[in-house]
PDB file of N, CA and C in Angstrom:
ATOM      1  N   UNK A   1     -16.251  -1.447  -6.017  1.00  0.00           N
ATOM      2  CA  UNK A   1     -14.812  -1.600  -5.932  1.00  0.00           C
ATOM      3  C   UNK A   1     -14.372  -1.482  -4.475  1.00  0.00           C
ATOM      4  N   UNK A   2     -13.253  -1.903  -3.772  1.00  0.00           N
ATOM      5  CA  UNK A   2     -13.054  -2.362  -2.495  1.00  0.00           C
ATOM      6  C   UNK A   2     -12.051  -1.079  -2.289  1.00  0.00           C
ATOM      7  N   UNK A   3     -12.208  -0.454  -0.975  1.00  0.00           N
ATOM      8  CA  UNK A   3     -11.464   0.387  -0.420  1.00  0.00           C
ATOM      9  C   UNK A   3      -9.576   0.178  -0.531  1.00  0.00           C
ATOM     10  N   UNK A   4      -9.210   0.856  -0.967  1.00  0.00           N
ATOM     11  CA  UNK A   4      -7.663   0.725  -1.236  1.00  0.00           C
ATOM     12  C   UNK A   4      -6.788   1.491  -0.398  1.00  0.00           C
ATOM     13  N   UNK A   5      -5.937   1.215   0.575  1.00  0.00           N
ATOM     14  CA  UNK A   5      -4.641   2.307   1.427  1.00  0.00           C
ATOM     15  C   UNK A   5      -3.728   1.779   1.496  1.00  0.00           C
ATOM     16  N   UNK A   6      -3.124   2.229   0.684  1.00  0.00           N
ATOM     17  CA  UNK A   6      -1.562   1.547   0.464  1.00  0.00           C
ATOM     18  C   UNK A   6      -0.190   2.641   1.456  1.00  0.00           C
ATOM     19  N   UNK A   7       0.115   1.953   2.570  1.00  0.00           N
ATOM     20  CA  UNK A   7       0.961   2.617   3.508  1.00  0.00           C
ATOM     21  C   UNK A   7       2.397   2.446   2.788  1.00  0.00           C
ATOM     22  N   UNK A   8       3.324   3.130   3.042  1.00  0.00           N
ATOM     23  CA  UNK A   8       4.597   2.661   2.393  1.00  0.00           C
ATOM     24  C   UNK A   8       5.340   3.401   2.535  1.00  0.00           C
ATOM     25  N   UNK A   9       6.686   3.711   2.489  1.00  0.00           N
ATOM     26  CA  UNK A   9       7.745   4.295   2.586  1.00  0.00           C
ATOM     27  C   UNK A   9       8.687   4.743   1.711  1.00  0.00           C
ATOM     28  N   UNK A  10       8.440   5.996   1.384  1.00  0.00           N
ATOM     29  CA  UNK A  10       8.951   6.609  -0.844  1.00  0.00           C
ATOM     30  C   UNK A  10      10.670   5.942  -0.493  1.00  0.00           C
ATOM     31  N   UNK A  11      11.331   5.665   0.698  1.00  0.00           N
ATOM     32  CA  UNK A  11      12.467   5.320   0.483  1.00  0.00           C
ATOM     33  C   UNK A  11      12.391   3.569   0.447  1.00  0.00           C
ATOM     34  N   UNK A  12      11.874   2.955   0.713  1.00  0.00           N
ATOM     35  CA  UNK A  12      11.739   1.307   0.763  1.00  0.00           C
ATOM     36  C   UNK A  12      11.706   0.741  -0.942  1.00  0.00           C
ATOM     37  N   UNK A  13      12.865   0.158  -0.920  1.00  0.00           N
ATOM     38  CA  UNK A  13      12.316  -0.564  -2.808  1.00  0.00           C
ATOM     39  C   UNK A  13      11.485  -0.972  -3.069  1.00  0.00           C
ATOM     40  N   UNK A  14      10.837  -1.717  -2.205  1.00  0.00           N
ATOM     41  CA  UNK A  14       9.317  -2.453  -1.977  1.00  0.00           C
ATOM     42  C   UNK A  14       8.288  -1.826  -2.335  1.00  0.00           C
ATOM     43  N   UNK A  15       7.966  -0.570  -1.491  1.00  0.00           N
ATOM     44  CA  UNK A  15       7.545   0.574  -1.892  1.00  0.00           C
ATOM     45  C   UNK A  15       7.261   0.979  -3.267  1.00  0.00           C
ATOM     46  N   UNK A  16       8.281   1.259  -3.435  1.00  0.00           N
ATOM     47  CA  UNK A  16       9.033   1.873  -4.766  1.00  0.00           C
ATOM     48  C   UNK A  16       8.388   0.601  -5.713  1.00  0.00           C
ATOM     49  N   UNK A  17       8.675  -0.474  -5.793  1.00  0.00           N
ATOM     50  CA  UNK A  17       8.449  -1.267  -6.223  1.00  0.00           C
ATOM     51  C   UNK A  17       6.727  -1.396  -6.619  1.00  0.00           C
ATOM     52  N   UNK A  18       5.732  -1.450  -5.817  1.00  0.00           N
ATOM     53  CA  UNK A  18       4.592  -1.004  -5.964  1.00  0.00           C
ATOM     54  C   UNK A  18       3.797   0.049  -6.448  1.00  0.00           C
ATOM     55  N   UNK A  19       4.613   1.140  -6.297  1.00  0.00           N
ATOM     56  CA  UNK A  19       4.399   2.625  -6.609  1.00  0.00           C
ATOM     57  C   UNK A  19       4.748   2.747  -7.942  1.00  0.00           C
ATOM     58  N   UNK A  20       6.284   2.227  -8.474  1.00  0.00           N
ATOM     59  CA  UNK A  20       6.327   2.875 -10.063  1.00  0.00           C
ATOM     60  C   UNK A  20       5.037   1.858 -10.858  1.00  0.00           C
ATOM     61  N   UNK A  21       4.540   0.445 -10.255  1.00  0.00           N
ATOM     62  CA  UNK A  21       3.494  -0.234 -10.731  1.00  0.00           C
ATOM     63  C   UNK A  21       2.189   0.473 -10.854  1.00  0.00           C
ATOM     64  N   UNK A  22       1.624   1.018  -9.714  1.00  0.00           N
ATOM     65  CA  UNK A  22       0.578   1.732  -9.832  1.00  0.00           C
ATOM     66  C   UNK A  22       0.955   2.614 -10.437  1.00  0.00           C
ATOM     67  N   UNK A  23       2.146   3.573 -11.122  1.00  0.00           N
ATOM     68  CA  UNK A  23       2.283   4.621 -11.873  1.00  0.00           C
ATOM     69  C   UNK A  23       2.206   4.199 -13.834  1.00  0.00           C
ATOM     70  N   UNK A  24       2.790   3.081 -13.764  1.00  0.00           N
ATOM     71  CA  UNK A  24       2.804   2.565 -15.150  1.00  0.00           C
ATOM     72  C   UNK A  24       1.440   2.279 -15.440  1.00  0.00           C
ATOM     73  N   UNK A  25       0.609   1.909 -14.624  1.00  0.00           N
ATOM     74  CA  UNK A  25      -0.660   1.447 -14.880  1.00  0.00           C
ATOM     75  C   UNK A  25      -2.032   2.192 -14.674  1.00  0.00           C
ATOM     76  N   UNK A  26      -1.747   3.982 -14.305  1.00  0.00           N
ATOM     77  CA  UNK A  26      -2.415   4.873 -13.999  1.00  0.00           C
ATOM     78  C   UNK A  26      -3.341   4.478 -13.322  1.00  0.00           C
ATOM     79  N   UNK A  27      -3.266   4.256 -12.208  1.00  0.00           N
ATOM     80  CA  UNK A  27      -4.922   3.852 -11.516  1.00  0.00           C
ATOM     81  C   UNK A  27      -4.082   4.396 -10.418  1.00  0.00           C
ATOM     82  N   UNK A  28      -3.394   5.415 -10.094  1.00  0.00           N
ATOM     83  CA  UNK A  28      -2.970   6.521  -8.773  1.00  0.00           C
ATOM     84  C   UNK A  28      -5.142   6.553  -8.390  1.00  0.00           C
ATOM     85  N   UNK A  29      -5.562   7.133  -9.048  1.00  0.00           N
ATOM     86  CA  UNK A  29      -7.220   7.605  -8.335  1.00  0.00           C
ATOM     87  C   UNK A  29      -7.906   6.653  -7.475  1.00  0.00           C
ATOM     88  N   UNK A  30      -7.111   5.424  -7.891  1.00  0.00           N
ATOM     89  CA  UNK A  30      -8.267   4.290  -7.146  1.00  0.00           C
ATOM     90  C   UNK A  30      -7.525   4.059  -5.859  1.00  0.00           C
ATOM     91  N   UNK A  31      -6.521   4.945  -5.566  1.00  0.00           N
ATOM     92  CA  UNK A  31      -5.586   4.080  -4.008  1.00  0.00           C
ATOM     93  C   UNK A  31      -5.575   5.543  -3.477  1.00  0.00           C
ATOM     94  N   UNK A  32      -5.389   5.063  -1.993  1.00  0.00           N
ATOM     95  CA  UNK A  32      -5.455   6.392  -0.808  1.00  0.00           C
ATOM     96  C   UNK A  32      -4.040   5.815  -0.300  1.00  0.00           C
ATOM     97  N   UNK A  33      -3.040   6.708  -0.596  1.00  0.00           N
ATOM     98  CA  UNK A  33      -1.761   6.300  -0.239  1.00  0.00           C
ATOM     99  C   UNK A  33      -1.390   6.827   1.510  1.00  0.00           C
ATOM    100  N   UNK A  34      -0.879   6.739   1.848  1.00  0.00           N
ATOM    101  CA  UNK A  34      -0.508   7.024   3.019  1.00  0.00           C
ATOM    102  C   UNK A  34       1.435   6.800   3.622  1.00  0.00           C
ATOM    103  N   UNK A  35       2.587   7.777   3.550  1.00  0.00           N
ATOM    104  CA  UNK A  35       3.596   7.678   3.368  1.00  0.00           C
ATOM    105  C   UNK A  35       3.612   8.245   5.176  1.00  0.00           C
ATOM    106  N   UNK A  36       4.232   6.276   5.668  1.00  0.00           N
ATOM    107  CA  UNK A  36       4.361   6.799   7.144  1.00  0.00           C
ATOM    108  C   UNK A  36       5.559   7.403   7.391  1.00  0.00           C
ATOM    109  N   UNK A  37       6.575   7.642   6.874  1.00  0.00           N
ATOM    110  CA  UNK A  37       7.350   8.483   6.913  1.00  0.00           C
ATOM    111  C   UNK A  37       6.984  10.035   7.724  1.00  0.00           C
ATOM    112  N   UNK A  38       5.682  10.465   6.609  1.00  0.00           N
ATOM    113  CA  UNK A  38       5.400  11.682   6.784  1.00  0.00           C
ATOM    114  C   UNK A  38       4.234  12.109   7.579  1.00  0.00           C
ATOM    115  N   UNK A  39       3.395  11.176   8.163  1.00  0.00           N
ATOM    116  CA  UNK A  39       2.653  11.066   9.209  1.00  0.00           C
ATOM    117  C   UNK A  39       2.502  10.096  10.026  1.00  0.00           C
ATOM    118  N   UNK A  40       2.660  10.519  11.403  1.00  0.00           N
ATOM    119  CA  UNK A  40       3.046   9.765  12.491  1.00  0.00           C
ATOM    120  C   UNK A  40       1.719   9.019  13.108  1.00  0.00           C
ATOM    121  N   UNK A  41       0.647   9.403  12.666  1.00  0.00           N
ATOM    122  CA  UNK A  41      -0.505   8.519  12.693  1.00  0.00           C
ATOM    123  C   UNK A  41      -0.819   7.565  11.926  1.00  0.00           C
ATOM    124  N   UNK A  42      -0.533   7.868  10.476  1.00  0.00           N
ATOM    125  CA  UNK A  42      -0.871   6.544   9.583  1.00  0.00           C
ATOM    126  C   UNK A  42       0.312   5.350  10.139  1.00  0.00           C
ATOM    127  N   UNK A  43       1.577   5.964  11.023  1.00  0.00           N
ATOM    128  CA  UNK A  43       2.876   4.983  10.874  1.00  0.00           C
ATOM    129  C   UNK A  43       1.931   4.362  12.344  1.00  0.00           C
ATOM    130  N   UNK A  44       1.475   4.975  13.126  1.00  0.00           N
ATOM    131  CA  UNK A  44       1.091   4.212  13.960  1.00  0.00           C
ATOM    132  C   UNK A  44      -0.637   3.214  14.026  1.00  0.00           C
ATOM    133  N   UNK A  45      -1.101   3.763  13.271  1.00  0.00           N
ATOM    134  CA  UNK A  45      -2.316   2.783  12.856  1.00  0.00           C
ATOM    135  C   UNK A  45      -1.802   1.776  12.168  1.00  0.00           C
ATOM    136  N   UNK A  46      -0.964   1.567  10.932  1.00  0.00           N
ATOM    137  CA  UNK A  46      -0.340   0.507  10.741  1.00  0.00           C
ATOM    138  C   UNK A  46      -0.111   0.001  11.834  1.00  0.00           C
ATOM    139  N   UNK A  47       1.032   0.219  12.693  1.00  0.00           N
ATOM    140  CA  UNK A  47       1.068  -0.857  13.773  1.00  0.00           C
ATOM    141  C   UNK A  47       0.328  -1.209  14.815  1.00  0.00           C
ATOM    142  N   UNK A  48      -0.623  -0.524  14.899  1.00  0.00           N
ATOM    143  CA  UNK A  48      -1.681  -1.036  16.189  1.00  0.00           C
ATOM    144  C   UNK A  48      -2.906  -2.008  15.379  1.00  0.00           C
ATOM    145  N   UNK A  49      -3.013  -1.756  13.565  1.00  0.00           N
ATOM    146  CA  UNK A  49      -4.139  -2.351  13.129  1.00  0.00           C
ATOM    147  C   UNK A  49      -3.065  -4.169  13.062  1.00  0.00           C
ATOM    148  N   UNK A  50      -1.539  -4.315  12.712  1.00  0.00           N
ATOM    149  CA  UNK A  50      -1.084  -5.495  11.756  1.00  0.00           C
ATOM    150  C   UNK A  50      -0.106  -5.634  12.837  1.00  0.00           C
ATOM    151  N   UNK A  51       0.125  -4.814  14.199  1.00  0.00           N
ATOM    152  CA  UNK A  51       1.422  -5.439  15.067  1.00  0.00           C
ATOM    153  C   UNK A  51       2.724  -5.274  14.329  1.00  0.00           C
ATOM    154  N   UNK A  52       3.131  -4.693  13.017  1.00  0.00           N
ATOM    155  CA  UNK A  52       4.136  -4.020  13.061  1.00  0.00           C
ATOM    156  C   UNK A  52       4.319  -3.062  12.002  1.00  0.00           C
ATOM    157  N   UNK A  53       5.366  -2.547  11.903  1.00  0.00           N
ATOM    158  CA  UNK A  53       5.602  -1.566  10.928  1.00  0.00           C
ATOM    159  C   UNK A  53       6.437  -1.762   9.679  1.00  0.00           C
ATOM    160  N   UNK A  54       5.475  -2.577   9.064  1.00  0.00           N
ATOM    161  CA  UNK A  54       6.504  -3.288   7.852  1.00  0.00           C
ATOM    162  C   UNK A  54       5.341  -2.982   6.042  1.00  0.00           C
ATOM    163  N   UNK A  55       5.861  -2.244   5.283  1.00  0.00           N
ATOM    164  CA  UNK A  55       5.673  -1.516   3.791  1.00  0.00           C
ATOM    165  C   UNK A  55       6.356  -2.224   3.194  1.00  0.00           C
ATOM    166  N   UNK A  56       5.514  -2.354   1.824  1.00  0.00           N
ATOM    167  CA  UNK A  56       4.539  -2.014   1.668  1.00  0.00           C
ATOM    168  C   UNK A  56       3.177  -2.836   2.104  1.00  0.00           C
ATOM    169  N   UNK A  57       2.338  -2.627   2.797  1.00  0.00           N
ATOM    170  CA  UNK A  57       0.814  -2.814   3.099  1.00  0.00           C
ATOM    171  C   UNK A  57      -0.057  -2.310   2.412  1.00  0.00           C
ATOM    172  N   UNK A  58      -0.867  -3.074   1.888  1.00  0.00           N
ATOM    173  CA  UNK A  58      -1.945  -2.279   1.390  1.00  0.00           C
ATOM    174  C   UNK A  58      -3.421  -2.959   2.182  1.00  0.00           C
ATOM    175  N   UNK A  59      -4.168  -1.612   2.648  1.00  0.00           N
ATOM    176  CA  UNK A  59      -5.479  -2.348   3.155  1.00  0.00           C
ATOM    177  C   UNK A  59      -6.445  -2.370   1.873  1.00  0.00           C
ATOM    178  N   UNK A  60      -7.415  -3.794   2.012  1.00  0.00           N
ATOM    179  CA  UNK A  60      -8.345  -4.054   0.682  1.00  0.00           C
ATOM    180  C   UNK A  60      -9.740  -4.282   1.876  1.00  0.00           C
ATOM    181  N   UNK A  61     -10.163  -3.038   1.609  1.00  0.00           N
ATOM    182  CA  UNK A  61     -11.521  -3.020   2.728  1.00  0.00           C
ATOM    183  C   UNK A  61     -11.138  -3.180   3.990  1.00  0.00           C
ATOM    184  N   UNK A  62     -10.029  -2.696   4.768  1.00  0.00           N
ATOM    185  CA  UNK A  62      -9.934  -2.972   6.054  1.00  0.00           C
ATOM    186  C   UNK A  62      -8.602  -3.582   6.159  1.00  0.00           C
ATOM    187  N   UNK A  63      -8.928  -4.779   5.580  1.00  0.00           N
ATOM    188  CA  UNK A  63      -7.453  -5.963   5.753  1.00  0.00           C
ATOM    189  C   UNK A  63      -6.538  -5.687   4.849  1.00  0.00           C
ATOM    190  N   UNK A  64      -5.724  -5.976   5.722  1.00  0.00           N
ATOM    191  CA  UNK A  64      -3.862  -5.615   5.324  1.00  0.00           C
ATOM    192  C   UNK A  64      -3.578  -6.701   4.713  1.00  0.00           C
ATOM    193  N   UNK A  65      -2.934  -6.573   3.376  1.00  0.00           N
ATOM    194  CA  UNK A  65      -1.813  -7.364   2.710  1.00  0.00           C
ATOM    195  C   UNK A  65      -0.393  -6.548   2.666  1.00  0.00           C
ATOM    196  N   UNK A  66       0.497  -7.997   2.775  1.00  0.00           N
ATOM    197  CA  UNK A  66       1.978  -7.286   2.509  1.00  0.00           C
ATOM    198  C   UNK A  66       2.575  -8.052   1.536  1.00  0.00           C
ATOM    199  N   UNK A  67       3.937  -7.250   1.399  1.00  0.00           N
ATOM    200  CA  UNK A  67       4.697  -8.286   0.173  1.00  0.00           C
ATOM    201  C   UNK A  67       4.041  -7.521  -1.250  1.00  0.00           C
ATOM    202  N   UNK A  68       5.619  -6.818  -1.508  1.00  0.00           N
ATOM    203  CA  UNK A  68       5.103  -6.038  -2.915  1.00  0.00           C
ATOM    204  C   UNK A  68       4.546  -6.965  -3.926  1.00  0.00           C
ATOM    205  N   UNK A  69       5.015  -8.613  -4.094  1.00  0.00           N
ATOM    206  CA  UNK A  69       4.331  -9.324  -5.151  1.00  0.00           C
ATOM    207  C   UNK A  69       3.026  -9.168  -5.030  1.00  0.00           C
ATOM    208  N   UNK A  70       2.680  -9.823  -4.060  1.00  0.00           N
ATOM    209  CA  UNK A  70       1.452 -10.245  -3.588  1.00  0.00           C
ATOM    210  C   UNK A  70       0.544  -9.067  -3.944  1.00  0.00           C
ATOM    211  N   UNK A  71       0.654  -7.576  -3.630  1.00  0.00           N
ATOM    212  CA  UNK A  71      -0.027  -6.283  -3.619  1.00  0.00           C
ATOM    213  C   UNK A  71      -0.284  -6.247  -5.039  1.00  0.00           C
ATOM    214  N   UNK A  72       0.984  -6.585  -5.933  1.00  0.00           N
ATOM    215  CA  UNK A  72       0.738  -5.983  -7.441  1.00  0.00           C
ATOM    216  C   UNK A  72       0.101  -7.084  -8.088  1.00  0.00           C
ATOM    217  N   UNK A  73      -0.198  -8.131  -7.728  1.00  0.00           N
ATOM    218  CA  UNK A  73      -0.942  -9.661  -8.709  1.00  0.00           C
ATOM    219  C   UNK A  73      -2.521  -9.253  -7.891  1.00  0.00           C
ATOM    220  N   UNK A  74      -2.177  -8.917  -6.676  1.00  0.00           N
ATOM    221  CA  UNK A  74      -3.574  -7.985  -6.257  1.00  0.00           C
ATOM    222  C   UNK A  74      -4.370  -7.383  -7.207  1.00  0.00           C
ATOM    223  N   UNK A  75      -3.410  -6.388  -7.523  1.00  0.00           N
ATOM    224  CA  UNK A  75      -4.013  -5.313  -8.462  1.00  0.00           C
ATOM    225  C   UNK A  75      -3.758  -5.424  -9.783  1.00  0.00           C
ATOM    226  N   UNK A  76      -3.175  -6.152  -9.980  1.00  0.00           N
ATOM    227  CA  UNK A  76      -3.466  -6.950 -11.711  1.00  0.00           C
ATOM    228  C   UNK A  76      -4.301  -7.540 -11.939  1.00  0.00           C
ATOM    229  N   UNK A  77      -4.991  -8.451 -10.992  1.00  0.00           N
ATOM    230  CA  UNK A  77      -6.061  -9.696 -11.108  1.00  0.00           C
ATOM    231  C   UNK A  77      -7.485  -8.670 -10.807  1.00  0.00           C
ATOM    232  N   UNK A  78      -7.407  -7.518  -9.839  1.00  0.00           N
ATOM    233  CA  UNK A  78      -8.765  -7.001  -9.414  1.00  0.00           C
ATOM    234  C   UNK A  78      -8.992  -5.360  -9.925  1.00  0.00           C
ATOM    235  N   UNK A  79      -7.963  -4.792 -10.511  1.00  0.00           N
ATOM    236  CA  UNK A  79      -8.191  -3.198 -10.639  1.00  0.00           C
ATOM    237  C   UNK A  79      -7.959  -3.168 -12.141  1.00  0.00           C
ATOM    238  N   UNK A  80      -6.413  -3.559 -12.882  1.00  0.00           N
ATOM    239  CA  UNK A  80      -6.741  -3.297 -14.521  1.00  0.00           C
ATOM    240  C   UNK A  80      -7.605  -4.246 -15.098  1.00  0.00           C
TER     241      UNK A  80
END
C-alpha cells in the first residue's frame, strides 16, 4: 500500500471536505495527517516540496495531489 500524508487545514472546507470522507469510511489508520496550521514545518515542507501552500494535499508515495475531488476518487478507487 502507498505512503499516505494528507496536509490540510481543520478550518478549510476542502479539508473538511476530505476529512469527514476519510471519517465516514474509517480508514483514519491508513493516512499520516499533518494540520499545517499547527506545525510550522509540515506548513513549510508543503511549500518548499509543491511551491505553495494550498490544502488539501495529499502525498501518495512522495507526490502531491490537490483538489478535495481528486484526493477522495483517489481513495475510493485505491484504499476502500
Amino acid at each position: 500500500m502507498a505512503k499516505l500524508e494528507l496536509y490540510y487545514m481543520s478550518t478549510c472546507p476542502f479539508s473538511k471536505k476530505v476529512l469527514n470522507y476519510i471519517e465516514e469510511n474509517k480508514i483514519e489508520d491508513k493516512i499520516i495527517f499533518k494540520d499545517i496550521n499547527l506545525n510550522d514545518y509540515d506548513k513549510e515542507t508543503l511549500e518548499k516540496v509543491t511551491g505553495k501552500v494550498q490544502v488539501p494535499c495529499i502525498f501518495i508515495d512522495g507526490k502531491p495531489m490537490f483538489e478535495s475531488d481528486g484526493i477522495i476518487n483517489y481513495l475510493k478507487e485505491n484504499i476502500i
